[in-house]
C-alpha atoms as a PDB file:
ATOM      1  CA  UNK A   1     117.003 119.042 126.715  1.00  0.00           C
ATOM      2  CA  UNK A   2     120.270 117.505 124.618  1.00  0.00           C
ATOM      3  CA  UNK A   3     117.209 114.606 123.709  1.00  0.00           C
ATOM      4  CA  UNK A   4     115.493 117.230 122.118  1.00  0.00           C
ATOM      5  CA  UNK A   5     118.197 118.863 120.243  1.00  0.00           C
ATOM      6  CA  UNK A   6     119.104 115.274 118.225  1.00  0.00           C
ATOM      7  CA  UNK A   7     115.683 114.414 117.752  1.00  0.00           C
ATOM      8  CA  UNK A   8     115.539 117.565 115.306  1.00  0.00           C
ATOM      9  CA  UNK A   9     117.759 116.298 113.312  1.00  0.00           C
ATOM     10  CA  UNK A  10     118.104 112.921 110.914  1.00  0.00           C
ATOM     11  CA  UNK A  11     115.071 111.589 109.125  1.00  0.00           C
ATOM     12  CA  UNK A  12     111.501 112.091 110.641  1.00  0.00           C
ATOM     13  CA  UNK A  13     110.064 109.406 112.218  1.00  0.00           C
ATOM     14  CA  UNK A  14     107.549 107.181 110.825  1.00  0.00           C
ATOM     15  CA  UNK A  15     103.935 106.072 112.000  1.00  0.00           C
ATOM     16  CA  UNK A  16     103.715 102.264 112.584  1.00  0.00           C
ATOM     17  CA  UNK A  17     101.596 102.026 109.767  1.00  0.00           C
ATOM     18  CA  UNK A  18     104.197 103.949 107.614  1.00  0.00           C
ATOM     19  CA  UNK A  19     106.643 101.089 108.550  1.00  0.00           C
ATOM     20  CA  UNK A  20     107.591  98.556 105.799  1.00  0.00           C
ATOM     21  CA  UNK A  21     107.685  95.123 107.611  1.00  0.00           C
ATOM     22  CA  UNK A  22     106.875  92.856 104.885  1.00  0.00           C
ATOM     23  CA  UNK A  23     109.131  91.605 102.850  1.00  0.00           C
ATOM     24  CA  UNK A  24     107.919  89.794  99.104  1.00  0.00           C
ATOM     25  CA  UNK A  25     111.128  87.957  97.049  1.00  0.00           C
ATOM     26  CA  UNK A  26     111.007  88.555  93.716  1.00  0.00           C
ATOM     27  CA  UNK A  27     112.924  85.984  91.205  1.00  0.00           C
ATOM     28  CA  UNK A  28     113.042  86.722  86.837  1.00  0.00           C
ATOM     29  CA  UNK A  29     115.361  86.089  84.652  1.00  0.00           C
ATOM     30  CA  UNK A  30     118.309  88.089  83.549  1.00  0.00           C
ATOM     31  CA  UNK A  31     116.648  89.727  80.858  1.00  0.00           C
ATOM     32  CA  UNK A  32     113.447  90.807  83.235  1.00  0.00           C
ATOM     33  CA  UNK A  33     116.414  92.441  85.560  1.00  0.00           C
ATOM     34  CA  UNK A  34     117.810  94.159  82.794  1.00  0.00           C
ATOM     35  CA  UNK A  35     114.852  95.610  81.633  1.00  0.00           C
ATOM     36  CA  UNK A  36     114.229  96.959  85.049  1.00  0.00           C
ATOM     37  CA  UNK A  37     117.907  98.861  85.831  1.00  0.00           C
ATOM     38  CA  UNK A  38     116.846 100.910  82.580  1.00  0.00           C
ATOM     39  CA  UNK A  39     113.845 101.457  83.931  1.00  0.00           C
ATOM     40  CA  UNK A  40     115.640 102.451  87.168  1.00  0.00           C
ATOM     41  CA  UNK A  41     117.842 104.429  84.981  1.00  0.00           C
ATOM     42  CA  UNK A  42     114.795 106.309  83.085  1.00  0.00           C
ATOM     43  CA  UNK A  43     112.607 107.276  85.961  1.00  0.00           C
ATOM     44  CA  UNK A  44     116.077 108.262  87.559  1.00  0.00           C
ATOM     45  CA  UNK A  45     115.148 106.277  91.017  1.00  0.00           C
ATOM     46  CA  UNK A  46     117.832 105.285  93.681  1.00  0.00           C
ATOM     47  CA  UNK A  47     116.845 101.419  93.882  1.00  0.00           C
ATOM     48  CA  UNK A  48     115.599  98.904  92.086  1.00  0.00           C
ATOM     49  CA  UNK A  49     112.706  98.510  94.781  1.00  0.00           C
ATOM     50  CA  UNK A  50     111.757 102.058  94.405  1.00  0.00           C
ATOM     51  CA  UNK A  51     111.466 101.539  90.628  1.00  0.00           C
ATOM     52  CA  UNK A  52     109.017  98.894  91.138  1.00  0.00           C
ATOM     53  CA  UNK A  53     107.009 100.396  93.585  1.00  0.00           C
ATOM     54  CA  UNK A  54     106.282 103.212  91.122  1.00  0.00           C
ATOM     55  CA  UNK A  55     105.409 100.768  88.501  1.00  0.00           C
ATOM     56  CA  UNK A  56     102.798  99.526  90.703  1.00  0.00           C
ATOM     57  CA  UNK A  57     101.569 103.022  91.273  1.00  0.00           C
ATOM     58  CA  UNK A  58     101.361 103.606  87.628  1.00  0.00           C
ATOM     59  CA  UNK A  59      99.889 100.884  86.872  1.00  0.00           C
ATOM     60  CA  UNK A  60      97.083 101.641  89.675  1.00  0.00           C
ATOM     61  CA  UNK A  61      96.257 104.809  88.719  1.00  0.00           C
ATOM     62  CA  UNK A  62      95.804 103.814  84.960  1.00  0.00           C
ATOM     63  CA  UNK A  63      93.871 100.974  86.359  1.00  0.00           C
ATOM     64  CA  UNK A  64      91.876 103.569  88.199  1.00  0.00           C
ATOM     65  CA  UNK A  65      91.284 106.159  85.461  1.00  0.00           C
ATOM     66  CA  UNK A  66      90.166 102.777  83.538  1.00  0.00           C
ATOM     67  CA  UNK A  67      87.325 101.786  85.729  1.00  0.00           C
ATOM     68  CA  UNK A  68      86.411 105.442  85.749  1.00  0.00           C
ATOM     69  CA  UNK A  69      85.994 105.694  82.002  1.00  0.00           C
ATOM     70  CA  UNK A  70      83.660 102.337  82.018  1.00  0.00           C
ATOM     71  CA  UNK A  71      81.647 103.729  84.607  1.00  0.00           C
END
């Protein structure tokens, strides 16, 4: 029963396939890193990893909308 109670609380938990396991290293130069804490700053995200994970999902979707359009 006190299992139960903490378990309610705290973040949810994730399905294995939620999980991130992988991890990628990422090198550029000084000005590259720059350019990305204003990004961070403009799209108001927490990390710099978050910012670039919704630069990839921009750039998806627009790559998406793209193919549509040609279709």
């Amino acid at each position: 029963m006190a299992e139960d109670r903490f378990e309610r609380f705290g973040r949810p938990k994730k399905d294995d396939k939620e999980k991130k396991i992988k991890k990628v290293l990422l090198s550029m130069t000084e000005q590259q890193y720059k350019k990305m804490q204003r990004y961070q700053k403009m799209f108001n995200r927490k990390t710099l990893t978050a910012t670039i994970e919704y630069l990839i999902e921009q750039g998806e979707e627009k790559i998406k909308r793209d193919f549509e359009l040609e279709r």
